[in-house]
N, C-alpha and C. Protein backbone atom coordinates (compact mmCIF):
# COMPACT_ATOMS: atom_id res chain seq x y z
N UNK A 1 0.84 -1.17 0.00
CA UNK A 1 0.00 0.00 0.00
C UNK A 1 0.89 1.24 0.00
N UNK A 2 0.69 2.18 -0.68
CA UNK A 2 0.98 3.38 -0.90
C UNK A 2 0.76 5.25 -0.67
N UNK A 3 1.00 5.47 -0.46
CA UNK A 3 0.67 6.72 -0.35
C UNK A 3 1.26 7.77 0.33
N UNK A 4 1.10 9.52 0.22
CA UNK A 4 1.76 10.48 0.15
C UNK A 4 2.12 11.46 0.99
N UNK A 5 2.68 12.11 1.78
CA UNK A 5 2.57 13.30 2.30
C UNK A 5 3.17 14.23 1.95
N UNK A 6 3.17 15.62 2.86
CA UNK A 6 3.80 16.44 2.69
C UNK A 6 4.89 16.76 3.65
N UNK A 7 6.26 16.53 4.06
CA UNK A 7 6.96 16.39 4.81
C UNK A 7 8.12 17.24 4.56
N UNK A 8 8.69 17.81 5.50
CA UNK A 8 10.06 18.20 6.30
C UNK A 8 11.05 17.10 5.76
N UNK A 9 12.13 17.02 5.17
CA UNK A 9 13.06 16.08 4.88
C UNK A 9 14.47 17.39 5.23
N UNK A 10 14.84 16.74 6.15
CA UNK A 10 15.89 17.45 6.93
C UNK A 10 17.22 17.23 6.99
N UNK A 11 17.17 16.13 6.06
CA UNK A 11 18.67 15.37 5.99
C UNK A 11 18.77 14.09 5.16
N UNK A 12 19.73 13.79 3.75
CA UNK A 12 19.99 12.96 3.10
C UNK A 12 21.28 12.54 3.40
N UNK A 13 21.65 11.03 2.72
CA UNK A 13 22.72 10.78 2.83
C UNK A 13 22.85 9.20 2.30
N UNK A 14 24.00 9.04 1.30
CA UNK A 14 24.19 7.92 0.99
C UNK A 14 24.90 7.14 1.19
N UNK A 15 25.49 5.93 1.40
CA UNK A 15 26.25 5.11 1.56
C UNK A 15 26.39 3.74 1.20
N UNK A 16 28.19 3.68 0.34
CA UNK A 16 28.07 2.57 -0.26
C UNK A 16 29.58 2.09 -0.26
N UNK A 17 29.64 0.89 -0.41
CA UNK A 17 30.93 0.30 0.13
C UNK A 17 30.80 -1.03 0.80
N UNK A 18 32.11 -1.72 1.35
CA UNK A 18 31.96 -3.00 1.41
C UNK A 18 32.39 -3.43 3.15
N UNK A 19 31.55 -3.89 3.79
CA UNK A 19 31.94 -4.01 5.27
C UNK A 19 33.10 -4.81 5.22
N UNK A 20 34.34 -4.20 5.46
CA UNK A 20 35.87 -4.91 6.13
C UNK A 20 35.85 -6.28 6.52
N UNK A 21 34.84 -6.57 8.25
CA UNK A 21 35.04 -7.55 8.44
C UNK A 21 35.00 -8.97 7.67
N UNK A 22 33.83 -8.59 7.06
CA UNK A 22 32.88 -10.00 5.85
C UNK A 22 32.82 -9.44 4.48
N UNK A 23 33.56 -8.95 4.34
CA UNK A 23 33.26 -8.11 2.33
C UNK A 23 31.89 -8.48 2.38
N UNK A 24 30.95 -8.28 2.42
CA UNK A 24 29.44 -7.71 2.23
C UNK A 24 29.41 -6.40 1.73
N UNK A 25 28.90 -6.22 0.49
CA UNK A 25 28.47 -4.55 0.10
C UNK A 25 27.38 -4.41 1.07
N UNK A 26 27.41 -3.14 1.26
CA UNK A 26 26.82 -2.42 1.72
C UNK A 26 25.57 -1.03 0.24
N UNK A 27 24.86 -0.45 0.08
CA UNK A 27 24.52 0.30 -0.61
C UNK A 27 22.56 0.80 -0.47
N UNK A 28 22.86 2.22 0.04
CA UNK A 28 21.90 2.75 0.43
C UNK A 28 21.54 3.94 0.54
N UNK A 29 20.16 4.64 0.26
CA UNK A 29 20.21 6.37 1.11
C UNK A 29 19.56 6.28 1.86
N UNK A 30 19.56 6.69 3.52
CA UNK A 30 19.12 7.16 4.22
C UNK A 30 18.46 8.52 4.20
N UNK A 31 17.02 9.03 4.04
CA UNK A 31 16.32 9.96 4.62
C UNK A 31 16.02 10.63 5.87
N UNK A 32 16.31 11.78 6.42
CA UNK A 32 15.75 12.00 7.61
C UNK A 32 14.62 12.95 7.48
N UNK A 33 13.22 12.56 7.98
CA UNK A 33 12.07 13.39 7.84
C UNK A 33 11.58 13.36 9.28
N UNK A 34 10.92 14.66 9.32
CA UNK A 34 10.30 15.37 10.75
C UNK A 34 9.45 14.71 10.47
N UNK A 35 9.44 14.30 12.03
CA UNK A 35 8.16 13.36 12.53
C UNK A 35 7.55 13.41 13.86
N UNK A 36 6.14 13.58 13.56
CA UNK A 36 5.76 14.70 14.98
C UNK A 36 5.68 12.68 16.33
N UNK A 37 5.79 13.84 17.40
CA UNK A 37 5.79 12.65 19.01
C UNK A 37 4.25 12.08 18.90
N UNK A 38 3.98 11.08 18.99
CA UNK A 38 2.48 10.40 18.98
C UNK A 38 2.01 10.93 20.35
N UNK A 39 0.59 10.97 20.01
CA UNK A 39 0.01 11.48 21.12
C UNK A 39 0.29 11.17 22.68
N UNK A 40 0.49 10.41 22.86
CA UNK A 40 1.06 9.80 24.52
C UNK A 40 2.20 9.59 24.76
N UNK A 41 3.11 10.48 23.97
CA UNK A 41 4.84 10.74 23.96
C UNK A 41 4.68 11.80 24.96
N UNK A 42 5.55 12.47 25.46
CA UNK A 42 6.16 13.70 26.57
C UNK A 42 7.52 14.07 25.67
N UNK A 43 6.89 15.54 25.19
CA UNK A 43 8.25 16.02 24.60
C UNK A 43 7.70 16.96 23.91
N UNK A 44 8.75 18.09 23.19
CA UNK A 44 8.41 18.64 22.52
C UNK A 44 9.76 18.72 21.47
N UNK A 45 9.52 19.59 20.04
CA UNK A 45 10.06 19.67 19.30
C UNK A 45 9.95 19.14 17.71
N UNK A 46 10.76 19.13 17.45
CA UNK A 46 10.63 18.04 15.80
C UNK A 46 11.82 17.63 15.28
N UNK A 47 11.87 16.30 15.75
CA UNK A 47 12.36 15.06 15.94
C UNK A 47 12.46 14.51 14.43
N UNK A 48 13.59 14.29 13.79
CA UNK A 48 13.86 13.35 12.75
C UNK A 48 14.07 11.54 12.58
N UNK A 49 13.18 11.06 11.71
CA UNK A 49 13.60 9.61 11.42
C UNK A 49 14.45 9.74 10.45
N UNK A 50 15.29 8.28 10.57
CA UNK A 50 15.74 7.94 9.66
C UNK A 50 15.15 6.71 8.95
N UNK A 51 14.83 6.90 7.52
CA UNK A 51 14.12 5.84 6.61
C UNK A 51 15.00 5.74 5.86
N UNK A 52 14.98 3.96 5.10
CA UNK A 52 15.52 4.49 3.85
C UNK A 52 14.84 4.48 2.64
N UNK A 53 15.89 4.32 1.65
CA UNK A 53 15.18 4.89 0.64
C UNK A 53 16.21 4.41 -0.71
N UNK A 54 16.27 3.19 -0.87
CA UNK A 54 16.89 2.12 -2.04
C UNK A 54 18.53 2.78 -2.26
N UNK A 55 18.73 2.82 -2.63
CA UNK A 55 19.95 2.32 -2.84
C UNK A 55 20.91 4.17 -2.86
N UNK A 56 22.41 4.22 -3.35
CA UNK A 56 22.98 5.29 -3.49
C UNK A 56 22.60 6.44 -4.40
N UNK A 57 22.13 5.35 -5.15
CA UNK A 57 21.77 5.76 -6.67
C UNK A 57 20.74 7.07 -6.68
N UNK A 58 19.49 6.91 -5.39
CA UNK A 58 18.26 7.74 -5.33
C UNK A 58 19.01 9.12 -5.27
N UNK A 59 19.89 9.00 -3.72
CA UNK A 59 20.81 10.34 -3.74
C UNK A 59 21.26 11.03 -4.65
N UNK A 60 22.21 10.31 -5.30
CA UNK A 60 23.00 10.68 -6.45
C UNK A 60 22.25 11.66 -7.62
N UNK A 61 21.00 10.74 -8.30
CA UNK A 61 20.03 11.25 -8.71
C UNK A 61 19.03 12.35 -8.62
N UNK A 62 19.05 12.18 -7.02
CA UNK A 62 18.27 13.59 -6.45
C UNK A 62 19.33 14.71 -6.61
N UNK A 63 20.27 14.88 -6.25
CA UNK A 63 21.22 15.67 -6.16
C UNK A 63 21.83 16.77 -7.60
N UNK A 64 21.11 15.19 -8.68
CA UNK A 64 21.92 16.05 -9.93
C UNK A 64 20.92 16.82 -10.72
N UNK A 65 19.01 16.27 -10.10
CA UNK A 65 17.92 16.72 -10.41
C UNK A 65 17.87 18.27 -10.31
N UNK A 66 17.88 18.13 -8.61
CA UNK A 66 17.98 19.37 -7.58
C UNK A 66 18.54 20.30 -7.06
N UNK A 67 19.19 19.41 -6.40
CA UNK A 67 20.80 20.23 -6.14
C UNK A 67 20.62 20.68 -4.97
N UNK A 68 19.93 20.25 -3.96
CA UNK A 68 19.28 20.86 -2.51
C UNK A 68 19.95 20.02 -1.67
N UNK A 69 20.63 21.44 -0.87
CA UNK A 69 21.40 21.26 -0.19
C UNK A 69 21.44 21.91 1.72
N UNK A 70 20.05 22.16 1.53
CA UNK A 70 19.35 21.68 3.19
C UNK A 70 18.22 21.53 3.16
N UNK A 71 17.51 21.11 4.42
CA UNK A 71 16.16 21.08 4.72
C UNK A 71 15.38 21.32 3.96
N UNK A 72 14.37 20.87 3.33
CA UNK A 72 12.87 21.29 2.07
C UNK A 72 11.67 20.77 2.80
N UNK A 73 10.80 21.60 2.14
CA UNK A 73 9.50 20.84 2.32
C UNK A 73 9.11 19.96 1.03
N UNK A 74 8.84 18.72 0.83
CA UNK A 74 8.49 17.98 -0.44
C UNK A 74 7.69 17.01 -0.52
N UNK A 75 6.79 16.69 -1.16
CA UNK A 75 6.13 15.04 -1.29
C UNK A 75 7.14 13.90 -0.69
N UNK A 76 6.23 13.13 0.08
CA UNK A 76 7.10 12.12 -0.03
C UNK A 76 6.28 10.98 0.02
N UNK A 77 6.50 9.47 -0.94
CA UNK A 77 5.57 8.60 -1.69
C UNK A 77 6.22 7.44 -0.30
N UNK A 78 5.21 7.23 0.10
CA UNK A 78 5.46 5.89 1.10
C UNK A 78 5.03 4.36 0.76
N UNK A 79 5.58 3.51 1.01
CA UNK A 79 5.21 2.43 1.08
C UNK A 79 5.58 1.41 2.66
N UNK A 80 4.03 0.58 3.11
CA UNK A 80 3.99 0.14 3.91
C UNK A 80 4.63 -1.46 3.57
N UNK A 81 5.40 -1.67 4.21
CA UNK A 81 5.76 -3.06 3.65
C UNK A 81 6.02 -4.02 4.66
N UNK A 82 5.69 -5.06 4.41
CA UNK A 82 5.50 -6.28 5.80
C UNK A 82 6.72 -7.67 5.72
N UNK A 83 6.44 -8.40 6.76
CA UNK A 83 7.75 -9.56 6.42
C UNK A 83 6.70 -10.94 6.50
N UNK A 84 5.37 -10.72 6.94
CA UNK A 84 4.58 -11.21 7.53
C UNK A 84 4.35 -11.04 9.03
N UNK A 85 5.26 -10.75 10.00
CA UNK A 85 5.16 -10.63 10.91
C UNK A 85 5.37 -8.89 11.28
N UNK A 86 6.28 -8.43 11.39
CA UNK A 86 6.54 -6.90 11.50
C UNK A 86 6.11 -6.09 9.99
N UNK A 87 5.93 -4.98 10.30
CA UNK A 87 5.87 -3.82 9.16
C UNK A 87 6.49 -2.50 9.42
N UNK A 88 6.58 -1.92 8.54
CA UNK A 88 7.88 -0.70 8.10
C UNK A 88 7.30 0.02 7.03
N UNK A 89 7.51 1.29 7.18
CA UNK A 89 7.41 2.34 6.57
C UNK A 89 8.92 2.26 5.88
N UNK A 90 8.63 2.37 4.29
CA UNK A 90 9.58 2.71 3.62
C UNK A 90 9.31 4.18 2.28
N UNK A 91 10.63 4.92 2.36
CA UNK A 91 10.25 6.10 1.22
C UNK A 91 10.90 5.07 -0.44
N UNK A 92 9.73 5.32 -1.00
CA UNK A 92 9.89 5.12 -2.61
C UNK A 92 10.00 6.22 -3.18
N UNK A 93 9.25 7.39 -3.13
CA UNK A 93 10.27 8.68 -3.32
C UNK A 93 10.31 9.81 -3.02
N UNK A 94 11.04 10.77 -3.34
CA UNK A 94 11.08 12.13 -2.38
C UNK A 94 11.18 13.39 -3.62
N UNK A 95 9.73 13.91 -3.83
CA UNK A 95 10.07 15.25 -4.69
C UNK A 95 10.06 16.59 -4.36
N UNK A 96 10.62 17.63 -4.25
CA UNK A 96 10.78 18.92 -3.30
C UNK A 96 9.31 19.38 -3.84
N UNK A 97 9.02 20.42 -2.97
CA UNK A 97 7.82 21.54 -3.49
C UNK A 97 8.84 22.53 -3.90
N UNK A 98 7.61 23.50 -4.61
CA UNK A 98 8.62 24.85 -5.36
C UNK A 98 9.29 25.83 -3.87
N UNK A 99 8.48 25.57 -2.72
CA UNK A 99 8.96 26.51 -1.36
C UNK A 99 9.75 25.69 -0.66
N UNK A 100 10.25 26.32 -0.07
CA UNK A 100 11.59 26.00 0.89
C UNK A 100 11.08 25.93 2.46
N UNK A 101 11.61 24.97 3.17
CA UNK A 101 11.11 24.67 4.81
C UNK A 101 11.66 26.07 5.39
C-alpha cells in the first residue's frame, strides 16, 4: 500500500561500500524526515527519522535533479511493507515543493 505526504526532509545521505570484516556490500540512502511525538509521547520539538530509501543511486540522482542542499519541504511517496510478521514504513520517493522549509 501506498501513499503520500507532505513532509520536512531534513537530511539525506548515501552510503556505499563493502563491510571490512565479511566483504558484504553495503549500498543505500538514508532519509531524515520530521516526525511529529504520537500522542502519549512527553516532549516537545521536531524530531527526525531515519528511513531508507533504495539504494545510493536515489541520492545521487536527487542531487543532480535538484541540487538541494538543506532542509525542504516535499512530497514524499510511502510504502507500507511487511515480512509477515513486523511492518515498516519505507520512502519510494522524495520530490521537493517549489517553497523551501
Amino acid at each position: 500500500m501506498q501513499f503520500k505526504t507532505q513532509s520536512v526532509i531534513k537530511a539525506m545521505k548515501p552510503s556505499k561500500g563493502v563491510i571490512e570484516d565479511t566483504g558484504r556490500p553495503y549500498d543505500s540512502t538514508k532519509v531524515y524526515i520530521e516526525t511529529q511525538f504520537s500522542s502519549d509521547a512527553e516532549g516537545w520539538g521536531n524530531p527526525s527519522i531515519q528511513y531508507n530509501w533504495g539504494t545510493s543511486d536515489n541520492y545521487h540522482d536527487f542531487m543532480r535533479t535538484h541540487n538541494i542542499t538543506k532542509e525542504f519541504v516535499g512530497e514524499v511517496t510511502w510504502e507500507n511493507q511487511t515480512t509477515g510478521n513486523n511492518s515498516k514504513l519505507v520512502v519510494i520517493d522524495v520530490k521537493p515543493n517549489t517553497q523551501k522549509a
